[in-house]
C-alpha atoms as a PDB file:
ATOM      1  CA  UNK A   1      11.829  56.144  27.897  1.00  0.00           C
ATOM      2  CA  UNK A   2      11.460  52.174  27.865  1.00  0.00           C
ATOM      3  CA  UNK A   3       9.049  52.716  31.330  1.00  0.00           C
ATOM      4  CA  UNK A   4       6.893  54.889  29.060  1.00  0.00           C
ATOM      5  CA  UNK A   5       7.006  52.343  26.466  1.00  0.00           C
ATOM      6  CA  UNK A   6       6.081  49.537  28.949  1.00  0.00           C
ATOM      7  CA  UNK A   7       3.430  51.775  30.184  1.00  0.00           C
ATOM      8  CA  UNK A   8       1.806  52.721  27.096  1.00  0.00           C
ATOM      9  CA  UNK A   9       2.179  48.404  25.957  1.00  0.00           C
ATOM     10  CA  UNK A  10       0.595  47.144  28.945  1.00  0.00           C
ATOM     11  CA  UNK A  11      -2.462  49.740  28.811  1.00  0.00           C
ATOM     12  CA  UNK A  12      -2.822  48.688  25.046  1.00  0.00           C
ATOM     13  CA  UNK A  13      -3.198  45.231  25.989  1.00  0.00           C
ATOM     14  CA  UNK A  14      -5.278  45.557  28.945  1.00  0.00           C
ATOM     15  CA  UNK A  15      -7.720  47.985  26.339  1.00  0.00           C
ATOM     16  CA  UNK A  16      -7.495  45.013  24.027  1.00  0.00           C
ATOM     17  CA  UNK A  17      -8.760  42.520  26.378  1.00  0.00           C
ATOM     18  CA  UNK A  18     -10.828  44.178  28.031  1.00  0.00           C
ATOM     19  CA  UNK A  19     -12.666  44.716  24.475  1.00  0.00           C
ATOM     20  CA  UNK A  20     -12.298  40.680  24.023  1.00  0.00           C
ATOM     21  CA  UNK A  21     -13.366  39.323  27.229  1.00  0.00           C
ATOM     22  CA  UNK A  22     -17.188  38.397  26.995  1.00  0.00           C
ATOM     23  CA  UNK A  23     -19.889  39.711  28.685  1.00  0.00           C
ATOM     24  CA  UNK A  24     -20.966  37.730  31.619  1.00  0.00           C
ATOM     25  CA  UNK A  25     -24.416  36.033  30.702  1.00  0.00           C
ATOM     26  CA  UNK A  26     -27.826  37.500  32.440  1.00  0.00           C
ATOM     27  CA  UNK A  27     -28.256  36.284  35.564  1.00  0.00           C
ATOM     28  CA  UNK A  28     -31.186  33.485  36.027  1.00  0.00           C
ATOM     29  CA  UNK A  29     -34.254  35.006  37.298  1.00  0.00           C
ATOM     30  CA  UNK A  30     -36.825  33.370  39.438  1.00  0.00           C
ATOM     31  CA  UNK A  31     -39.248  32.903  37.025  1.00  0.00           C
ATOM     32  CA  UNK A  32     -37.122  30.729  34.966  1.00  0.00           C
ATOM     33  CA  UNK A  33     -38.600  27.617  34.047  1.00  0.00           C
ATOM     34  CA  UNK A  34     -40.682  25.307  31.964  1.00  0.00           C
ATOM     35  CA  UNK A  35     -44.526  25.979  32.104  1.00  0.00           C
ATOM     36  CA  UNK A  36     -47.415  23.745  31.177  1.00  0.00           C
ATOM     37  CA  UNK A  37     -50.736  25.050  30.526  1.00  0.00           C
ATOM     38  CA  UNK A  38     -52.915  26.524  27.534  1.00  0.00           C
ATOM     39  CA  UNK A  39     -55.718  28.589  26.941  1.00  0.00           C
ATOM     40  CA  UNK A  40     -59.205  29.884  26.353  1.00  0.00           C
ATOM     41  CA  UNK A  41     -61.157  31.682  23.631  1.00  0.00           C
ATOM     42  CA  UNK A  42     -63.195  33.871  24.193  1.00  0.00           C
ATOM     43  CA  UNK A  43     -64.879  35.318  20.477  1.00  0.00           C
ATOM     44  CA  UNK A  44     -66.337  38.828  20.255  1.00  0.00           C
ATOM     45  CA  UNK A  45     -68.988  38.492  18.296  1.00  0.00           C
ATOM     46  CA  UNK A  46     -67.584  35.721  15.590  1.00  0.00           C
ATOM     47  CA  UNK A  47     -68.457  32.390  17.187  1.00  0.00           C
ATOM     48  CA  UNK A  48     -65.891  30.199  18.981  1.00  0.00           C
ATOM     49  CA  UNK A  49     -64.576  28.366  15.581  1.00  0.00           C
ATOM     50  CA  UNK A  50     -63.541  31.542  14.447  1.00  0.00           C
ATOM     51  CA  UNK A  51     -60.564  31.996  16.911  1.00  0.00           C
ATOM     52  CA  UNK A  52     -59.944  28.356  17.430  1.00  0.00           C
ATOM     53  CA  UNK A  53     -60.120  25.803  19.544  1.00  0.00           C
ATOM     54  CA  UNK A  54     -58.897  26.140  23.187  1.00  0.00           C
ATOM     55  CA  UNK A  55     -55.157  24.985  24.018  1.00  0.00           C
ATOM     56  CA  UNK A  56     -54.583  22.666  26.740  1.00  0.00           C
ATOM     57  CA  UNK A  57     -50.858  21.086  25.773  1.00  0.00           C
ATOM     58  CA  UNK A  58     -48.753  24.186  25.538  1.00  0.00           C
ATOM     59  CA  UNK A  59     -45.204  24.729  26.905  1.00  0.00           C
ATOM     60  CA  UNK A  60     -43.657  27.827  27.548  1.00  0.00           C
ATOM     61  CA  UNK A  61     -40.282  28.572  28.521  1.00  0.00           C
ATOM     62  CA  UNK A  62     -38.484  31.296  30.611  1.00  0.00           C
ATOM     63  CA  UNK A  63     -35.027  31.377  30.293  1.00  0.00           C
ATOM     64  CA  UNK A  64     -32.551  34.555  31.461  1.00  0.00           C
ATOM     65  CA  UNK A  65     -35.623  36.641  32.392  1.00  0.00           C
ATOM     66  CA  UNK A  66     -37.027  36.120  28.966  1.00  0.00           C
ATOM     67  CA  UNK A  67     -40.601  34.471  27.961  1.00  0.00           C
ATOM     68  CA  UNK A  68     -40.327  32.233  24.677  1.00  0.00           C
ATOM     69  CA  UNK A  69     -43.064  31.241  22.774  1.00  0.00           C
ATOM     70  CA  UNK A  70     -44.189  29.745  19.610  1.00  0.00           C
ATOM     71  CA  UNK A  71     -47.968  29.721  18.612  1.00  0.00           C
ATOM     72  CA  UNK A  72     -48.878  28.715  15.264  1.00  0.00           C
ATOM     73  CA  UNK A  73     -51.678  31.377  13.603  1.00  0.00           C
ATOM     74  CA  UNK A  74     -54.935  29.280  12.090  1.00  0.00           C
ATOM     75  CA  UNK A  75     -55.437  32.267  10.064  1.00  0.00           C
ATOM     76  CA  UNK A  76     -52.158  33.559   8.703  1.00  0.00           C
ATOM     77  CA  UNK A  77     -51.018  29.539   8.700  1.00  0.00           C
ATOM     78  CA  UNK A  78     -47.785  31.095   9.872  1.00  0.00           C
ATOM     79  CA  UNK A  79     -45.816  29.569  12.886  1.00  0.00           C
ATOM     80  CA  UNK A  80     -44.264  32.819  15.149  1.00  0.00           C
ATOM     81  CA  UNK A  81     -41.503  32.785  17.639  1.00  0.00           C
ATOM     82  CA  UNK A  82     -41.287  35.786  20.343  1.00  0.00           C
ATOM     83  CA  UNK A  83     -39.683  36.503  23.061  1.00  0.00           C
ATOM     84  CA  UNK A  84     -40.553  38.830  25.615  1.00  0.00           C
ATOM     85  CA  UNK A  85     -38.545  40.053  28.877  1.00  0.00           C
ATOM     86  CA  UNK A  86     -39.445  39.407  31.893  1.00  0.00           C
ATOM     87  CA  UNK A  87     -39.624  42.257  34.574  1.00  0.00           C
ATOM     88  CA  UNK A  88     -38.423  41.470  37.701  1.00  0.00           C
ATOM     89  CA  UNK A  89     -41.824  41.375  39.491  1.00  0.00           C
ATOM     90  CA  UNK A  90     -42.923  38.521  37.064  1.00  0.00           C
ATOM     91  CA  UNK A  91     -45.055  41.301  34.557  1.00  0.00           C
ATOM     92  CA  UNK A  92     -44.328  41.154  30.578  1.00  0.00           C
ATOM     93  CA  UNK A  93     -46.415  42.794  27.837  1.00  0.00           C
ATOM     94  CA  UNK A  94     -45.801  43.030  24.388  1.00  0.00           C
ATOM     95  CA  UNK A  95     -46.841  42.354  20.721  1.00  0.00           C
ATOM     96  CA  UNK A  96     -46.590  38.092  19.619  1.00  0.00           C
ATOM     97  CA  UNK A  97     -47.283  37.205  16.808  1.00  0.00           C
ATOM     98  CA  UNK A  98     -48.036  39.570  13.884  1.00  0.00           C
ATOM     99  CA  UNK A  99     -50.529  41.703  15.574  1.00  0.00           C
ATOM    100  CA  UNK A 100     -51.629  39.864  18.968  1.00  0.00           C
ATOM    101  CA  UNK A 101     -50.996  42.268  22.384  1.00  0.00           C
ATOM    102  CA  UNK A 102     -49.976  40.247  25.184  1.00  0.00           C
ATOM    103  CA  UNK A 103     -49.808  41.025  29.293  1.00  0.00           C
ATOM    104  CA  UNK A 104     -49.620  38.963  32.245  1.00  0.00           C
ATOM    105  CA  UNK A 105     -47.603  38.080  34.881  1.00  0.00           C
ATOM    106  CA  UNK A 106     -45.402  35.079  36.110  1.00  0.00           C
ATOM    107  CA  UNK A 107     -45.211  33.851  39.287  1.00  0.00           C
ATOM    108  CA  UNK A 108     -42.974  31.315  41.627  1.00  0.00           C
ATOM    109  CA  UNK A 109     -46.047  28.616  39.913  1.00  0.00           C
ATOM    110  CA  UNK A 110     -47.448  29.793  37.496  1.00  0.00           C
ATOM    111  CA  UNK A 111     -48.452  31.876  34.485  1.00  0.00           C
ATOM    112  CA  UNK A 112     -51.823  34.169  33.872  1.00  0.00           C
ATOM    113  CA  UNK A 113     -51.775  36.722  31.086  1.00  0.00           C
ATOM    114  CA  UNK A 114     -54.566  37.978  28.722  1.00  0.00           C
ATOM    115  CA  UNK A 115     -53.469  37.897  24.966  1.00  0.00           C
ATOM    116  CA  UNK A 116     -55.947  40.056  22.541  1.00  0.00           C
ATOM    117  CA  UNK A 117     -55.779  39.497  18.864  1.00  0.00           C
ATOM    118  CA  UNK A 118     -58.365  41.184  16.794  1.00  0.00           C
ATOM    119  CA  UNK A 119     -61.578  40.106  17.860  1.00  0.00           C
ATOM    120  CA  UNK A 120     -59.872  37.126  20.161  1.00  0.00           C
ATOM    121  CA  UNK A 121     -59.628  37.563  23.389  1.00  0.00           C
ATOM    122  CA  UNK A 122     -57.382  35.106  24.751  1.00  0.00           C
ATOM    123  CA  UNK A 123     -57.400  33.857  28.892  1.00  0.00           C
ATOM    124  CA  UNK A 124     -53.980  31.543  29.505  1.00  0.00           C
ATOM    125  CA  UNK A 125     -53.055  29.693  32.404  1.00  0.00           C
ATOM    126  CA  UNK A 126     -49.897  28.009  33.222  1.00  0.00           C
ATOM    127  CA  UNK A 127     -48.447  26.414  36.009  1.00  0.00           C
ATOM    128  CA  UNK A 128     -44.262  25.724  36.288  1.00  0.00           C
ATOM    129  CA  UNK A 129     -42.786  22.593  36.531  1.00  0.00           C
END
């Protein structure tokens, strides 16, 4: 009887840690990183004030296989922070912002990716390091 107890005890704790031990982080991908770089405008059909000036002083991040970035919006005068995973042959896509589609790719040194918001289209370029 006190081997069954013993039994039953030490699979109750070993349940109960196993439920309180942490997950282990993601592992670091390749593409993790600081990148420095900006972007283009290209207007379709609104003139190039209407979707801003180009960037040329952006940083990105990558961090755990995930893209971060924060863009302030000249039209919504809203500041947006996204994140986006990163596949592990350097492609992302997604939605930034409140309506902007995003897809490129990371490399070991850089960045490319087209983002399209409304009548924006958007060429960026960034290189790591």
């Amino acid at each position: 009887m006190h081997f069954r107890r013993a039994t039953l005890l030490t699979m109750s704790l070993s349940a109960c840690l196993a439920l309180t031990t942490p997950l282990p982080a993601q592992a670091a991908s390749p593409f993790d990183g600081v990148y420095s770089g900006g972007w283009a405008n290209t207007t379709m059909g609104k003139g190039t004030s209407y979707c801003g000036a180009p960037q040329t002083d952006k940083k990105i991040t990558v961090a755990d296989g995930v893209f971060e970035f924060t863009n302030y919006s000249t039209s919504t005068k809203q500041t947006f922070h996204d994140r986006l995973p990163v596949g592990a042959d350097g492609n992302f896509k997604g939605t930034v912002g409140n309506s902007g589609e995003i897809k490129g790719t990371f490399t070991a040194s850089g960045m490319t990716a087209i983002w399209d918001v409304g009548v924006c289209h958007i060429k960026m370029d960034f290189k790591k390091g």
